[in-house]
Structure formats: C-alpha cells, structure tokens
Protein backbone atom coordinates (compact mmCIF):
# COMPACT_ATOMS: atom_id res chain seq x y z
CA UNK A 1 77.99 137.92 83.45
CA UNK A 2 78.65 138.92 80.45
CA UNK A 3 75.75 138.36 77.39
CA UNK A 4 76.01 136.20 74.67
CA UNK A 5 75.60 137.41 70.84
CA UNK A 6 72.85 135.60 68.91
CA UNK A 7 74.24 134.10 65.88
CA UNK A 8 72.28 136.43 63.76
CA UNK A 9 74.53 139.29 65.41
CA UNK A 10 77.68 137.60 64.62
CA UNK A 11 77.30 137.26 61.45
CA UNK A 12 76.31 140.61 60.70
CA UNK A 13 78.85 142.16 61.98
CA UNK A 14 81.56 139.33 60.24
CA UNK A 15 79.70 140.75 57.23
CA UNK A 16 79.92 143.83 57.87
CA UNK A 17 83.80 143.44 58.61
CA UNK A 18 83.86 141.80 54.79
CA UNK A 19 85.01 138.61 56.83
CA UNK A 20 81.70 136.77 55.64
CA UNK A 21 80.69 135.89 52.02
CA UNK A 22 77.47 137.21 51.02
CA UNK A 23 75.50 133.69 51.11
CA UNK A 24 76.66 132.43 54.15
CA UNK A 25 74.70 134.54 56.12
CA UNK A 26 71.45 132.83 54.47
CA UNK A 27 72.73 129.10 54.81
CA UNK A 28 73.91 129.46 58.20
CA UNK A 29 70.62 130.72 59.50
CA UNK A 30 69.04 127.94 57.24
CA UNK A 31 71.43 125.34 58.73
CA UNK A 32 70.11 126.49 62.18
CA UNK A 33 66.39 126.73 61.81
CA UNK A 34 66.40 122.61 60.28
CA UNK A 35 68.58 121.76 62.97
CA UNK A 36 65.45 122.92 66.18
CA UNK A 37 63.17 121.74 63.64
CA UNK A 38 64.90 118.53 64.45
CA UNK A 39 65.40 118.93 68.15
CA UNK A 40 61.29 119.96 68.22
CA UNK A 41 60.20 117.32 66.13
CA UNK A 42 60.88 114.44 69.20
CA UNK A 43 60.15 115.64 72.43
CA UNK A 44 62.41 115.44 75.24
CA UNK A 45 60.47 112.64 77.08
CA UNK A 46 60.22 110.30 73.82
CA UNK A 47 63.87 110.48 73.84
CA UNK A 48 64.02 109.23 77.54
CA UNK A 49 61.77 106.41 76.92
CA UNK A 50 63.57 105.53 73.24
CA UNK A 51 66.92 105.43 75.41
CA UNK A 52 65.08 103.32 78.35
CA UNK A 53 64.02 100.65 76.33
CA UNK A 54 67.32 100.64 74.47
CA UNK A 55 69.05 99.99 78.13
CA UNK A 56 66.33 97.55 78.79
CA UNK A 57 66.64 95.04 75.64
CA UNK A 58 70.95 95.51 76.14
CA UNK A 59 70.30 94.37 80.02
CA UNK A 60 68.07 91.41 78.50
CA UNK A 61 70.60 90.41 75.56
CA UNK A 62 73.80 90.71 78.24
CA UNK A 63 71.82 88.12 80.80
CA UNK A 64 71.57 86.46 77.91
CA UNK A 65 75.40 86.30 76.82
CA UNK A 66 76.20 85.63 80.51
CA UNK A 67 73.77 82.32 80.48
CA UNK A 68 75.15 81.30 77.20
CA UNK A 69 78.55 81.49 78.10
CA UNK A 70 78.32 80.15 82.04
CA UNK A 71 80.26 82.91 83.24
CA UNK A 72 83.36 80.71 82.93
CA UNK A 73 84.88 81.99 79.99
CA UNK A 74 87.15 84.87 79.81
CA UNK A 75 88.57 84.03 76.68
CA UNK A 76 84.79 84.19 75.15
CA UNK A 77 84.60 87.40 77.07
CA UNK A 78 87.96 88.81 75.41
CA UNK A 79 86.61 88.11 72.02
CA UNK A 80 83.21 88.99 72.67
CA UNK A 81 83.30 92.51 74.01
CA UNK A 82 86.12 93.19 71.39
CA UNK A 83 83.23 91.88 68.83
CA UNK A 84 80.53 94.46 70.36
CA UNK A 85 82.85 97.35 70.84
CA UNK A 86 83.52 97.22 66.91
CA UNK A 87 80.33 96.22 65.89
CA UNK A 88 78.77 99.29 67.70
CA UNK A 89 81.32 101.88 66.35
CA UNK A 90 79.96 100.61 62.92
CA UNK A 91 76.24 100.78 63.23
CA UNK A 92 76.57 103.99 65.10
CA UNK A 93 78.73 105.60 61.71
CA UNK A 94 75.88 104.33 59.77
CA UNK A 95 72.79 105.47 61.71
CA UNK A 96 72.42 108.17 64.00
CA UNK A 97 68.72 107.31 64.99
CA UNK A 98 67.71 108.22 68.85
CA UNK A 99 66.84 104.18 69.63
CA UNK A 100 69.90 103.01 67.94
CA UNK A 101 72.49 104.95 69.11
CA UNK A 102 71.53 103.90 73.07
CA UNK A 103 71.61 100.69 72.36
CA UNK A 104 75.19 100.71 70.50
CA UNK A 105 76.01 102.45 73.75
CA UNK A 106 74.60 100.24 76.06
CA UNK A 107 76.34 97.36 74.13
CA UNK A 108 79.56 99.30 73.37
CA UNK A 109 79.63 99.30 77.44
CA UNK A 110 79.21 96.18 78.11
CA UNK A 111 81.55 94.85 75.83
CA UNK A 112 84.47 97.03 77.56
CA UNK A 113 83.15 95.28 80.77
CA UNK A 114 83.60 91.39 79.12
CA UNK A 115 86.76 93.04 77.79
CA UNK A 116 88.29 93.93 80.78
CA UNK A 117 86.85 90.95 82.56
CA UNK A 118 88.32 88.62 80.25
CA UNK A 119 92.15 90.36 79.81
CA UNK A 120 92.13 90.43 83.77
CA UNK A 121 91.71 87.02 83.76
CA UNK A 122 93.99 85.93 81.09
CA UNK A 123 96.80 88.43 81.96
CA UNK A 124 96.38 87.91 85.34
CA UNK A 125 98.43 91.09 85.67
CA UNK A 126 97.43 94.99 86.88
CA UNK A 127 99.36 96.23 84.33
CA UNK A 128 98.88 94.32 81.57
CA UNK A 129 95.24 95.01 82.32
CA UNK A 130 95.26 98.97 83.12
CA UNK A 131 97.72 98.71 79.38
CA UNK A 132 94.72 96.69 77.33
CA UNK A 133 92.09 99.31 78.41
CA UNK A 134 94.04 102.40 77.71
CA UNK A 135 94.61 101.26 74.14
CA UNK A 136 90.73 100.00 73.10
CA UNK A 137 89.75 103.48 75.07
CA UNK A 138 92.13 105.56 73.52
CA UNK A 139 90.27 103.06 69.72
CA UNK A 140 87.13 103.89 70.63
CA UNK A 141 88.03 107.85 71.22
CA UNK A 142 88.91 107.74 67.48
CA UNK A 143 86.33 105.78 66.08
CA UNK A 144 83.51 105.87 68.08
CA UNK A 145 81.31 108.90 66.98
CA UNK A 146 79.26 109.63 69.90
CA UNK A 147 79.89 112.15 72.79
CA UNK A 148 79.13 110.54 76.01
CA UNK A 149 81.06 107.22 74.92
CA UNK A 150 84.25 109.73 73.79
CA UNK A 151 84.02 110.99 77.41
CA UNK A 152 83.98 107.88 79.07
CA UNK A 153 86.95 106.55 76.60
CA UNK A 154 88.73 109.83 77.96
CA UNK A 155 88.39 109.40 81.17
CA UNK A 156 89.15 105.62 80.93
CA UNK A 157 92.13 106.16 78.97
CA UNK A 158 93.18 109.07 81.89
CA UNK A 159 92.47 107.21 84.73
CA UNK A 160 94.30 103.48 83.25
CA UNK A 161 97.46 105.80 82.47
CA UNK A 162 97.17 107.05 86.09
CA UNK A 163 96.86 104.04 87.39
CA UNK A 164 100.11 102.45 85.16
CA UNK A 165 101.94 105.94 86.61
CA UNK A 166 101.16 104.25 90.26
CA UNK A 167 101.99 101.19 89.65
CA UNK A 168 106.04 101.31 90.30
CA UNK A 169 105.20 103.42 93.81
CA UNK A 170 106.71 106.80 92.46
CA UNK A 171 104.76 109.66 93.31
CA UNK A 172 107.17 111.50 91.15
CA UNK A 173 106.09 109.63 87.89
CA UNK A 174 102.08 110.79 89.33
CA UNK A 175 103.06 114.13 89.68
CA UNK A 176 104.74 114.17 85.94
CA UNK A 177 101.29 112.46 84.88
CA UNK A 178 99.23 115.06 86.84
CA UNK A 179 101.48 117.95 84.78
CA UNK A 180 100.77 116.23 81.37
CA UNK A 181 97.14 116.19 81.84
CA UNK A 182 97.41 120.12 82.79
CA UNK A 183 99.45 120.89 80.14
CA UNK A 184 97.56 118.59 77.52
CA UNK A 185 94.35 120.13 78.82
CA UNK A 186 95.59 124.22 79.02
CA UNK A 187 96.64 123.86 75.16
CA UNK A 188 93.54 122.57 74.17
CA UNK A 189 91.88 125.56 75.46
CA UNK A 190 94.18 128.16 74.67
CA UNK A 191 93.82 126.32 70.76
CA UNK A 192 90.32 125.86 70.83
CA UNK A 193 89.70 127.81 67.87
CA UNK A 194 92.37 126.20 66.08
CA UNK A 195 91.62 122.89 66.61
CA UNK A 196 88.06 123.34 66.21
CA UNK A 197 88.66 124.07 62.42
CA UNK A 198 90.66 120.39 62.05
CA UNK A 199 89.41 117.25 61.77
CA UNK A 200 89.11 116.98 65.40
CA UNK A 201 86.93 118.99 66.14
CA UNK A 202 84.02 116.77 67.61
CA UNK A 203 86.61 115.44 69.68
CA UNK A 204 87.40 118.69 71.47
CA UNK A 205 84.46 118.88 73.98
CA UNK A 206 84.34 115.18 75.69
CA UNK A 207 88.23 115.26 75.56
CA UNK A 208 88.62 118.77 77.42
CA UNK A 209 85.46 118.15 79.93
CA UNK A 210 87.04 114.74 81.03
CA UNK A 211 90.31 115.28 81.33
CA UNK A 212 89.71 118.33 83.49
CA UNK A 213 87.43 115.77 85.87
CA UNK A 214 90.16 113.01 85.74
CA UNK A 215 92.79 115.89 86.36
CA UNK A 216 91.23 117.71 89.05
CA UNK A 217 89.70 114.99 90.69
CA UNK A 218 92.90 112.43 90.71
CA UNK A 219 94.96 116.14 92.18
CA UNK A 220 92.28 116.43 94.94
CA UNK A 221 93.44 112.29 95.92
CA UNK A 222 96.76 113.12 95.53
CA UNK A 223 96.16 115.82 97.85
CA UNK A 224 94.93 113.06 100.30
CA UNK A 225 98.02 111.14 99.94
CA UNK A 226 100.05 113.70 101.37
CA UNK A 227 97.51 114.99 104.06
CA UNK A 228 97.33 111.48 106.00
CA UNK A 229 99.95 108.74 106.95
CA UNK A 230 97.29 106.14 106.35
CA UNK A 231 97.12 107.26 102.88
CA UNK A 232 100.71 107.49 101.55
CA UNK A 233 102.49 104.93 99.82
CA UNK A 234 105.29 102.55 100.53
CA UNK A 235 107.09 104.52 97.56
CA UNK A 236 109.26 107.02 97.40
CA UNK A 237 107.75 110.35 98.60
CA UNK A 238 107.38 113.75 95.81
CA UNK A 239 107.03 117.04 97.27
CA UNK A 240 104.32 118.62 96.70
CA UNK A 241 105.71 122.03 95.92
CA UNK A 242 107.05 120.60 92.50
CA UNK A 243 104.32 119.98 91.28
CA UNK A 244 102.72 123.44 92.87
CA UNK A 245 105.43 125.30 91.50
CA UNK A 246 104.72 123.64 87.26
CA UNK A 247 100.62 123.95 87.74
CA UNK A 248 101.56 127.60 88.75
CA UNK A 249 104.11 128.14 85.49
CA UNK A 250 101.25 126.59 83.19
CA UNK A 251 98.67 128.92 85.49
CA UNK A 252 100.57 132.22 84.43
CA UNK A 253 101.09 130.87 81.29
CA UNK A 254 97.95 130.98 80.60
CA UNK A 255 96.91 134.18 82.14
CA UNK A 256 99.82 135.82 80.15
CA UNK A 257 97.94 134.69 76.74
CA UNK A 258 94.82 135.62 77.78
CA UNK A 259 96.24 139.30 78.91
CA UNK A 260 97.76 138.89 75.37
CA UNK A 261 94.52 138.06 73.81
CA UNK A 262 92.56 140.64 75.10
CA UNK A 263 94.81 143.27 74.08
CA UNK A 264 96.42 144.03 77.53
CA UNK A 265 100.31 144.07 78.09
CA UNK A 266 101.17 141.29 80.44
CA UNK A 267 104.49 143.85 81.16
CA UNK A 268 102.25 146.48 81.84
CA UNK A 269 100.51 147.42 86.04
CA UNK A 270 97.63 144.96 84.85
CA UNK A 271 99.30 142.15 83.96
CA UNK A 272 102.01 142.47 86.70
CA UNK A 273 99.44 142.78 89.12
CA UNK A 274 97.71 139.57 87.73
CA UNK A 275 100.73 137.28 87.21
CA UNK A 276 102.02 138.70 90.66
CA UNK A 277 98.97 137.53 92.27
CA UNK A 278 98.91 134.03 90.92
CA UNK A 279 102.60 133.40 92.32
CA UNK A 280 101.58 134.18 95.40
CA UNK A 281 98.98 131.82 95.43
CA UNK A 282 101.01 129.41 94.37
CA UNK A 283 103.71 130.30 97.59
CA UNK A 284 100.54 130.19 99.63
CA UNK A 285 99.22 126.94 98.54
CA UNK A 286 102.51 124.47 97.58
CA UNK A 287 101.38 122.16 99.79
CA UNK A 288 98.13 121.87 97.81
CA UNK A 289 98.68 121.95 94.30
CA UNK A 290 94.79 121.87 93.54
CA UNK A 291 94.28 125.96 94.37
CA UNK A 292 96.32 127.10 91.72
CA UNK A 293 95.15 123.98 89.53
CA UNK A 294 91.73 125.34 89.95
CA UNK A 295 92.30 128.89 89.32
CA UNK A 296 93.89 127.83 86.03
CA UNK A 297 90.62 126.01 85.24
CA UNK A 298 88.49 129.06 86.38
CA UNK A 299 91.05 131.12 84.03
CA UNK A 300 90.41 128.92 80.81
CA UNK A 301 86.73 129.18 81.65
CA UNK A 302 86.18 132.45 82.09
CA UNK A 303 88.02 133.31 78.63
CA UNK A 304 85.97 130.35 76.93
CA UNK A 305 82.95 131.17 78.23
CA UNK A 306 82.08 128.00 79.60
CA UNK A 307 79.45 127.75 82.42
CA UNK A 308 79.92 124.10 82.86
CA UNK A 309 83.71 124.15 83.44
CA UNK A 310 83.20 127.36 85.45
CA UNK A 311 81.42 125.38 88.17
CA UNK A 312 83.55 122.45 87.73
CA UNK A 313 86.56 124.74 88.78
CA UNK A 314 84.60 126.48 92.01
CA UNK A 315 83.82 123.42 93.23
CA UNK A 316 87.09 121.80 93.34
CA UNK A 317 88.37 125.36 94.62
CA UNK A 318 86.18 125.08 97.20
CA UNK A 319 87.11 121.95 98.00
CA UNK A 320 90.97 122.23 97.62
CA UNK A 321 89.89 125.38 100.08
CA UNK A 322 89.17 122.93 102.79
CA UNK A 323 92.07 120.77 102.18
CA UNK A 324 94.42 123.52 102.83
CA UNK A 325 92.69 124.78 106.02
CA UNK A 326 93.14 121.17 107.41
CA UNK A 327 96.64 120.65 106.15
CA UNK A 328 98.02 124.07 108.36
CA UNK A 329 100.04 123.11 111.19
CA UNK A 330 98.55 125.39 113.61
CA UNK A 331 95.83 125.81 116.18
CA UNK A 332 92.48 127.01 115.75
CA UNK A 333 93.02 130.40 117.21
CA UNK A 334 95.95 131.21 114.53
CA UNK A 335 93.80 128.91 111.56
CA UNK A 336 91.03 131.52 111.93
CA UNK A 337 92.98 134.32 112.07
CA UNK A 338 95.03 132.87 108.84
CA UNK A 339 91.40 132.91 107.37
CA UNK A 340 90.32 135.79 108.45
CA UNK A 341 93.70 137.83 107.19
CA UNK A 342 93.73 136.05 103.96
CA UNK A 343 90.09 137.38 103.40
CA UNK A 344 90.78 140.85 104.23
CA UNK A 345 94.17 140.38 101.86
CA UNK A 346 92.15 139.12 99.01
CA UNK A 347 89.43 141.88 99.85
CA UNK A 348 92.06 144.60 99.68
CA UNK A 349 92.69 143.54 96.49
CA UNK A 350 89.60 143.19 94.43
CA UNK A 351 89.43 146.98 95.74
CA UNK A 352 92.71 147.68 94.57
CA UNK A 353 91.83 146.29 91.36
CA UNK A 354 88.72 147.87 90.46
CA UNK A 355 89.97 151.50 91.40
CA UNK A 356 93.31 150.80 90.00
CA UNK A 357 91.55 149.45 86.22
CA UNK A 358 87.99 150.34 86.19
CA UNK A 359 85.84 148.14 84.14
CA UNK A 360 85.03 149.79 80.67
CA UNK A 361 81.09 150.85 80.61
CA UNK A 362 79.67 148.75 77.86
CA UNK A 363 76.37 150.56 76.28
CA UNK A 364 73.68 147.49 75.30
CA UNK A 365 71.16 148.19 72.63
C-alpha cells in the first residue's frame, strides 16, 4: 500500500516546483492546525451525546406533530414536512453548531417521511410518488449543506429514478438506468480534480459514495432477477450481456485514462495486456454484469486512493463472485474444476505481469 504524503511534503515540493506562492505554504499549515484545534476542542463522546439528545427532543416534537394532527391528515403531512425540510436547510446555512445541525437532520428526515406519506396518499399513484421524492431529494442535494443528508438525498434520488425505470416492466429501460449511474459515477472520478475546484465541490464525496452503493447494490438485484424464475418480471426480458458488454466499454475506458495518466501507453505490451484482460472478464462474466462493474470500481479506487470505496468494490466482487459460481450450468465436478482453472489462469498472470513489468523500487527517506 502505497504511503501517503503529509501536507507539509506537498507543499514543499509544489514550492519547490514554483507551482506554490510563497505565503501559501504558511496559511495552509495555519488553516490546518485551527481546524484539529477545532476537532480537539469537543471530544468525540460529547459529540455522541450532543447528537443523542438532538434525536431524542426530534422523536418527542414528531409524537408530538403526529398527536396534533390525528394521523389523518396527509394533506397536513404534505405541507408540513415540505415546511421542515426548508426550514432545516435554512438554520443549518446559518449555524453549523454540533447540537443544531442533528436536530435539523433529525427534522429534515422526518419531514421527507410526512412528505412522502402525505403525496402517497393524495396521488394515490407509484409514480407520481417515486416522481415527488426524486425532485425534493434531488432540492435538498443542492441546498442542504450537510454530508450525511446529501448522501441520503443521493441515494433517494437514485433509487426513486430506479424505481420510475421499473415501473413500465422493461428491464431494458433498468439496464440503460444501471449504465447512466456507471457512466455518471466513472466521470466523476476520472474529473475529480476538476470538479473539486468548482462550486461543487462539497457535493463530490456523498454524490460519488452513494451512487456507487445504489449502483452496485441495485446491479447485484438485477443480478437476482435473472438468476431465478421467481424473481423475473412479467416484462419484457434484457440480456444481460448488453449491459456486460457497456460496464466493460466504460471499464476499459477507464483503465485506458488511468494508463494515460500515469504516463504508460495504453498501445504499448502494458496497456494491451491490461485492456486485454478486462475483455476477457467481461466474455467470462456477461451473464453477471457486477464482476466487471466491480473491477471498474476497484480501478477508480485504486487511482483515487480511496480505502473506503476500495472495500466497497471487494465486497461486491466477492459477492458478484458467488453469483456467477451459482449461475454456471454445470455440475459440481466441472464448477470446481472451472474454479480451480480460472485460479491457476489468473495466477499465471499476476506472474506474467510482475516478470513481464517489474514494479519500479521506490527509495523512502
């Protein structure tokens, strides 16, 4: 695993490049040491108990609004969770206090619940409903300025265009959902740096993290659709291998950039070898869209440097692993051997690999 530069580091060698302005050095440290000051001034456990007894007096004040209003009311719920959802995203731009910004959660939550209680009842429609909650989600992504709450709108906003996509019995219009979120959440990586210098930049994290759980996760029931009879739809049926095939274009997309990125010619042995190996995956697996899905995810990770999306994508490998065992139509006997072959493959490989481009010995001071 490779180690992290301190901050310090990086900016002495941006200044040493001339890529850093003589005082920014001093103000960026400055900037850093007032912002632990701040983390080390409350202590972890006072921020667990601020945010429990916010929880606790929104659980108190929401009995109350359900007592007040008999439960009978969904137009009261309509307007009233509308009413909290904007009056939190304005107390949370104004303060940013520990205490306060729990309880604008707490309340910003439960007002999406009296929301979408209240439109379900007066639409009395799926899709009207699933329509009503992607468009306050995809509100409160904008204008909401906290991170958990502009996860949860993500994945709220994923999951009620999903479930719209379902809604006419199309697997086709799933899959071309599925392939927007990949696409959608490959660019976002590959532009992190760009975007991060925008005016979106706080919303690059929660977006990225849950669409890549809505993605992966929604693929893996997918996957379950076309594994069992008593999971497929009345619909008309998508192959699978579509939708292999485009995860495995945007996979190999993506590998070519990062080749490109780290100064290695995606024409030359090492980036043939690479972007041959991927489309055979993909040949492998078309059947189960989620391996090459995943090793897409492991490929943005690994050039980001993210731990957290690292394990995100080995676990749904793993699990995507299993799905393809079970979905070969042969016997035991010739499923083991299938295993045991494609580990001895994938073995012959890595040794391939590492005689074929040894690893540049990196000196540490």
């Amino acid at each position: 695993m490779a180690l992290k530069p301190s901050l310090r580091e990086v900016l002495s060698r941006l200044r040493e490049q001339g890529a850093l302005a003589p005082d920014a050095e001093p103000r960026a440290m400055t900037a850093m040491e007032a912002y632990w000051r701040s983390a080390a001034a409350t202590p972890w456990y006072v921020r667990v108990l601020i945010g429990f007894g916010a929880w606790m007096a929104a659980c108190f004040l929401i009995g109350f609004f359900g007592l007040l209003l008999g439960l009978r009311d969904e137009m009261a719920f309509f307007i009233l969770g509308l009413i909290l959802c904007g009056a939190t995203a304005g107390l949370q731009r104004i303060s940013s206090q520990i205490f306060l910004s729990q309880l604008c959660l707490a309340f910003c939550l439960t007002g999406q619940a009296l929301f979408l209680a209240g439109l379900a009842e007066i639409t009395d429609s799926a899709s009207g409903t699933a329509l009503g909650v992607l468009l306050l989600e995809l509100a409160l992504l904008f204008f909401y300025p906290d991170r958990v709450l502009r996860f949860l709108a993500t994945a709220g906003a994923a999951l009620a265009l999903l479930f719209l996509a379902y809604q006419p019995r199309i697997l086709a219009l799933v899959d071309l959902t599925l392939a927007g979120f990949a696409a959608l959440l490959h660019l976002l990586f590959l532009h992190q740096a760009r975007f991060q210098r925008g005016r979106g930049a706080e919303l690059l994290s929660p977006v990225t993290f849950a669409l890549a759980i809505v993605f992966l996760g929604a693929l893996l029931g997918r996957c379950f659709v076309h594994l069992g009879r008593e999971f497929r739809l009345e619909g008309s049926e998508s192959p699978l291998a579509i939708l292999t095939l485009g995860l495995a274009i945007m996979t190999m997309y993506t590998a070519a950039r990062v080749l490109q990125e780290l100064g290695i010619e995606v024409s030359g042995t090492a980036g043939a070898t690479v972007l041959a190996s991927l489309g055979l995956t993909a040949l492998l697996t078309l059947n189960t869209p989620g391996v090459i899905a995943s090793a897409g995810v492991l490929a943005l990770a690994f050039h980001r440097r993210s731990v957290v999306m690292l394990g995100l994508g080995v676990a749904f490998l793993v699990g995507f692993g299993v799905l393809y065992y079970y979905d070969l139509s042969l016997s035991l006997l010739a499923k083991s051997g299938a295993l045991l072959g494609s580990g001895l493959v994938l073995l012959g490989l890595r040794l391939f690999i590492l005689r074929r481009f040894p690893a540049a010995s990196v000196e540490v001071p």
